[in-house]
Protein backbone atom coordinates (compact mmCIF):
# COMPACT_ATOMS: atom_id res chain seq x y z
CA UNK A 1 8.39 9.63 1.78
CA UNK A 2 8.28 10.26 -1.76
CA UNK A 3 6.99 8.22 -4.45
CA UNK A 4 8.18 6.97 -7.78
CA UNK A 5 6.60 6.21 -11.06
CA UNK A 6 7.17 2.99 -10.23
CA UNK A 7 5.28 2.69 -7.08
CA UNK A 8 2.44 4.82 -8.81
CA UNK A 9 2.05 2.35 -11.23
CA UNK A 10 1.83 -0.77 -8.71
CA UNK A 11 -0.77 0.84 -6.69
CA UNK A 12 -2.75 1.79 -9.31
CA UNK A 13 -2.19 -2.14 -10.58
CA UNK A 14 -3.30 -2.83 -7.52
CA UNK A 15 -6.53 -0.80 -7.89
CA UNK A 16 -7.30 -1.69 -11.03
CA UNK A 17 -6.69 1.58 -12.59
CA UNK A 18 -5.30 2.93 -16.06
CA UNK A 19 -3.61 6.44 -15.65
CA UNK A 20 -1.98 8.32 -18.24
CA UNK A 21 1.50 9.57 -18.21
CA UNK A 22 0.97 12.61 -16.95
CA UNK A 23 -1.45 11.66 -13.96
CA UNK A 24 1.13 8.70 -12.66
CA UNK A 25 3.44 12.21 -12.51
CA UNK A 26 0.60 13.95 -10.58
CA UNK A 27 -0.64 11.06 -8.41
CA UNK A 28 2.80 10.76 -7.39
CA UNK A 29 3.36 14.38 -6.00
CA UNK A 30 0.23 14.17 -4.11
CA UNK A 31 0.92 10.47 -2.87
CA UNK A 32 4.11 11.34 -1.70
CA UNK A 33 3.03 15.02 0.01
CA UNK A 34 0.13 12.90 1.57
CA UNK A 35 2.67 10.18 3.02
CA UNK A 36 5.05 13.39 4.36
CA UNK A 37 2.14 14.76 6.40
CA UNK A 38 1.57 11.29 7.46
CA UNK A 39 5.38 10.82 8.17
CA UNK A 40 4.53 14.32 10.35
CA UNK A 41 2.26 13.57 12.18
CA UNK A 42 3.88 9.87 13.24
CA UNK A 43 6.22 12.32 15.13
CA UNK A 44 4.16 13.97 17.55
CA UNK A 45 3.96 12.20 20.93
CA UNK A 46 0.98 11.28 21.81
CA UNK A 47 1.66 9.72 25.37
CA UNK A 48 -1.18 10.05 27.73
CA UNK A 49 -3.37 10.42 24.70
CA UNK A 50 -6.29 8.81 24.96
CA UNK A 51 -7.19 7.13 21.70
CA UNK A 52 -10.70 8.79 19.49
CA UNK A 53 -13.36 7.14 17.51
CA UNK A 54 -15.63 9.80 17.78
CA UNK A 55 -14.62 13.83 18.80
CA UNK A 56 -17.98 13.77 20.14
CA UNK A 57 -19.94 11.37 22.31
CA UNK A 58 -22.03 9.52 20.19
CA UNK A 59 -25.32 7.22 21.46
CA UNK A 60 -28.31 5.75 19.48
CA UNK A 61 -31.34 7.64 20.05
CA UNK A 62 -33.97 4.59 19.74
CA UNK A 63 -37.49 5.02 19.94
CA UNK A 64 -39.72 1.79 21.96
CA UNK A 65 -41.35 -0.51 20.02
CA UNK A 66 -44.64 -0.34 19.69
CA UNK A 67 -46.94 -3.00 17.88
CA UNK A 68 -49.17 -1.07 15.41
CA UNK A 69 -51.16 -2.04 12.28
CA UNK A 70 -49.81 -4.13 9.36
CA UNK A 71 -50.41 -3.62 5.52
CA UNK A 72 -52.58 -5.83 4.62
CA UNK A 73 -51.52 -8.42 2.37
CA UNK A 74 -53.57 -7.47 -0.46
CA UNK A 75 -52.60 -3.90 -0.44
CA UNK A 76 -48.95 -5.20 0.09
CA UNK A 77 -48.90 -7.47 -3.02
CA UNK A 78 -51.14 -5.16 -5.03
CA UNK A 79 -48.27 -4.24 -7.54
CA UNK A 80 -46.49 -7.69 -7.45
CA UNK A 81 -45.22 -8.49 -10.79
CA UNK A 82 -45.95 -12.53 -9.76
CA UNK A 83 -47.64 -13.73 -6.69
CA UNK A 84 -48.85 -16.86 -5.24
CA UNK A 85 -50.78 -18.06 -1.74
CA UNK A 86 -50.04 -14.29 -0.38
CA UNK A 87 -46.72 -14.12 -1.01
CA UNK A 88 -44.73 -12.80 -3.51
CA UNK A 89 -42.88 -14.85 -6.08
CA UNK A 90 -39.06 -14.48 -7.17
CA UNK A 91 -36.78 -15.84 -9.60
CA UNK A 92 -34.73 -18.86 -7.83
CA UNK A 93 -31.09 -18.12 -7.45
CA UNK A 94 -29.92 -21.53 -5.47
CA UNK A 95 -30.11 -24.92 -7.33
CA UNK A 96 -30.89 -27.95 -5.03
């Protein structure tokens, strides 16, 4: 598939981006050898193909929870620009 200045220019509307002249010319030769390969590999059958996330099994290697000491809430709040009752005070960002 090859690209035009034209469709250069919409997708880069479309990204909100402002190319020069002579990388519209340059986006469009790679968008266009990027959409052949694509066009490429659309040919290949892939019947019997089992479709891949991953090429490699992938699992989450977790660790137990275990309860262990807390930071205390003085050492926690120690460099708290505000702070009130033990807990830390923030601008409000919701009106009620």
């Amino acid at each position: 598939m090859i690209l035009d200045r034209k469709q250069v220019e919409e997708i880069a509307f479309l990204a909100r981006l402002e190319l020069t002249e002579e990388e519209k010319e340059e986006y469009a030769a790679q968008l266009s050898a990027i959409l052949s390969h694509v066009a490429k590999l659309q040919e290949l059958d892939t019947t019997g193909v089992p479709p891949t996330v991953h090429i490699l099994p992938v699992s989450n290697v977790l660790r137990e929870d275990e309860p262990g000491e807390s930071l205390p809430v003085e050492l926690a709040l120690a460099n708290a620009p505000e702070k009130a009752e033990g807990c830390f005070v923030v601008p409000r960002i919701l009106e009620e």
